[in-house]
C-alpha atoms as a PDB file:
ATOM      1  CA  UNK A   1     -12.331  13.108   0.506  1.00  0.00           C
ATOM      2  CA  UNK A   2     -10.157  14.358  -2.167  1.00  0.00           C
ATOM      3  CA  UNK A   3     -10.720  14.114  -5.578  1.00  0.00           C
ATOM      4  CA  UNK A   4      -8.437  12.008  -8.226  1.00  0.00           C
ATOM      5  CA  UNK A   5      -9.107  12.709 -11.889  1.00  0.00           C
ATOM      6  CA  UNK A   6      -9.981   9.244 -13.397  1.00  0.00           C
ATOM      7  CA  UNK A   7      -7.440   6.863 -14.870  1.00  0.00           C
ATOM      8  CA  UNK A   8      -6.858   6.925 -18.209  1.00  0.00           C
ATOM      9  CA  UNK A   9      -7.148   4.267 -20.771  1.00  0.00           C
ATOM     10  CA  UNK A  10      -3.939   2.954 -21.328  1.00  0.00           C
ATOM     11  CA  UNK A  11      -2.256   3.557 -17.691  1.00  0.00           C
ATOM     12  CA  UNK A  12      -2.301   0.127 -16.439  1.00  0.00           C
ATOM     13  CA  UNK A  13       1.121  -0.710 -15.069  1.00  0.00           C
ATOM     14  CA  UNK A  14       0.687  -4.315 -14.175  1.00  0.00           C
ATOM     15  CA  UNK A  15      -3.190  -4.057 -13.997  1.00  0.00           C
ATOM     16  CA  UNK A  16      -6.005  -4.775 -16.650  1.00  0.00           C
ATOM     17  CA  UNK A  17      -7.024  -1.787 -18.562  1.00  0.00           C
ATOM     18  CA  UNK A  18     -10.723  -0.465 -17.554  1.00  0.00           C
ATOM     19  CA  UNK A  19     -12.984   0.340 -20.137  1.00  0.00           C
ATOM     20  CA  UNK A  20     -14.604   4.291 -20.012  1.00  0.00           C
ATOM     21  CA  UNK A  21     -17.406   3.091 -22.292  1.00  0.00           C
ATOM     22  CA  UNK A  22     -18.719  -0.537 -23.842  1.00  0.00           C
ATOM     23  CA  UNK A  23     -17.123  -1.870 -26.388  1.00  0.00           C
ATOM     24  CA  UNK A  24     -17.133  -0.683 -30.342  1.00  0.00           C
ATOM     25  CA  UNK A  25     -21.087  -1.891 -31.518  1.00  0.00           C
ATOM     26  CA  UNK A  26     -22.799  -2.425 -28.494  1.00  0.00           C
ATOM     27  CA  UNK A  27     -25.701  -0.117 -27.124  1.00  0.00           C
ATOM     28  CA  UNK A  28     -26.849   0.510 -23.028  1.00  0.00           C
ATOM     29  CA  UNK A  29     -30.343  -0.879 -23.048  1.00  0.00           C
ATOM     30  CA  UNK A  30     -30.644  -0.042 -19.626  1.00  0.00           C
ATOM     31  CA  UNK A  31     -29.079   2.679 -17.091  1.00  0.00           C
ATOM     32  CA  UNK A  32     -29.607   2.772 -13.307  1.00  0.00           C
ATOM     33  CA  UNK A  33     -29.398   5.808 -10.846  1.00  0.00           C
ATOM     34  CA  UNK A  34     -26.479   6.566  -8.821  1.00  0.00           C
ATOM     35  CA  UNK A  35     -26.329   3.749  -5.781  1.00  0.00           C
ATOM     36  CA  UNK A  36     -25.389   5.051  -2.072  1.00  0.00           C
ATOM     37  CA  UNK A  37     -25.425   3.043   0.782  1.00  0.00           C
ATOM     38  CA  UNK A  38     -29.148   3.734   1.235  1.00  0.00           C
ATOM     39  CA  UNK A  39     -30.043   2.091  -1.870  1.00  0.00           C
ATOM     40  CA  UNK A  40     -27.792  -0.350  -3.572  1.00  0.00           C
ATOM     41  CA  UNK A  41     -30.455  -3.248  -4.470  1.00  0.00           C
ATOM     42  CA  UNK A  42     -29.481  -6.669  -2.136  1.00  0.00           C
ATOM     43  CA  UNK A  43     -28.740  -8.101  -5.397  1.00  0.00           C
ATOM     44  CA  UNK A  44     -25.709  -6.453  -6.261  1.00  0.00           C
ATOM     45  CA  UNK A  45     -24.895  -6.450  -2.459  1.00  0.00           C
ATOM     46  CA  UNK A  46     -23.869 -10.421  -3.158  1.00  0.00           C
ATOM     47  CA  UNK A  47     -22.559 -12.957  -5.442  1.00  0.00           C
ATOM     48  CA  UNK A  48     -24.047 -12.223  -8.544  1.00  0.00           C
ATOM     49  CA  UNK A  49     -23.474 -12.949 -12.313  1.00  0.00           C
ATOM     50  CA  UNK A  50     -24.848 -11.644 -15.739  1.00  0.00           C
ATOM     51  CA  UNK A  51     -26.103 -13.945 -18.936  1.00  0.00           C
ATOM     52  CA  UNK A  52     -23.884 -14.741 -21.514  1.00  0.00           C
ATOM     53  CA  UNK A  53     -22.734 -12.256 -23.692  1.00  0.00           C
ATOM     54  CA  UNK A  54     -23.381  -9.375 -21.547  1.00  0.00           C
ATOM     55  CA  UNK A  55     -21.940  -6.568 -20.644  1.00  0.00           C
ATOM     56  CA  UNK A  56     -21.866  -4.109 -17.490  1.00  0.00           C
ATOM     57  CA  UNK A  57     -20.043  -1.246 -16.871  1.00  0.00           C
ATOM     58  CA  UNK A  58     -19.992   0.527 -13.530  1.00  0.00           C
ATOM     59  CA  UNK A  59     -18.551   3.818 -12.763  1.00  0.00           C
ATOM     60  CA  UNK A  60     -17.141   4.662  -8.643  1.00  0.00           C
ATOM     61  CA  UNK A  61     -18.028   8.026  -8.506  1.00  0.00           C
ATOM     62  CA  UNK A  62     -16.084   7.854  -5.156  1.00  0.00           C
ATOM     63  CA  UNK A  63     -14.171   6.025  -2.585  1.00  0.00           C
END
């Protein structure tokens, strides 16, 4: 696969912008490894949601 450098801020066209980081004031409190195939936890492999008032921000590294 080739690779495409990411989008930046700002290019949306008609689309929402994606955030690079979280938002101005908040802090990670937790970071996972990298998920393949192999070992992307059956939660996130489903309908899922997060409590109120927090955040997640994923990164496609590829595909």
């Amino acid at each position: 696969m080739g690779s495409r450098p990411p989008s930046e801020p700002g290019q949306a066209g008609n689309r929402k912008l994606i955030p690079h980081q979280l938002p101005a004031g908040l802090k990670a409190y937790k970071l996972t490894p990298d998920f393949t195939p192999g070992n992307l936890p059956a939660a996130l492999q489903s309908q899922h949601s997060t409590k109120a008032g927090v955040w997640g921000l994923l990164q496609v590294l590829e595909g």
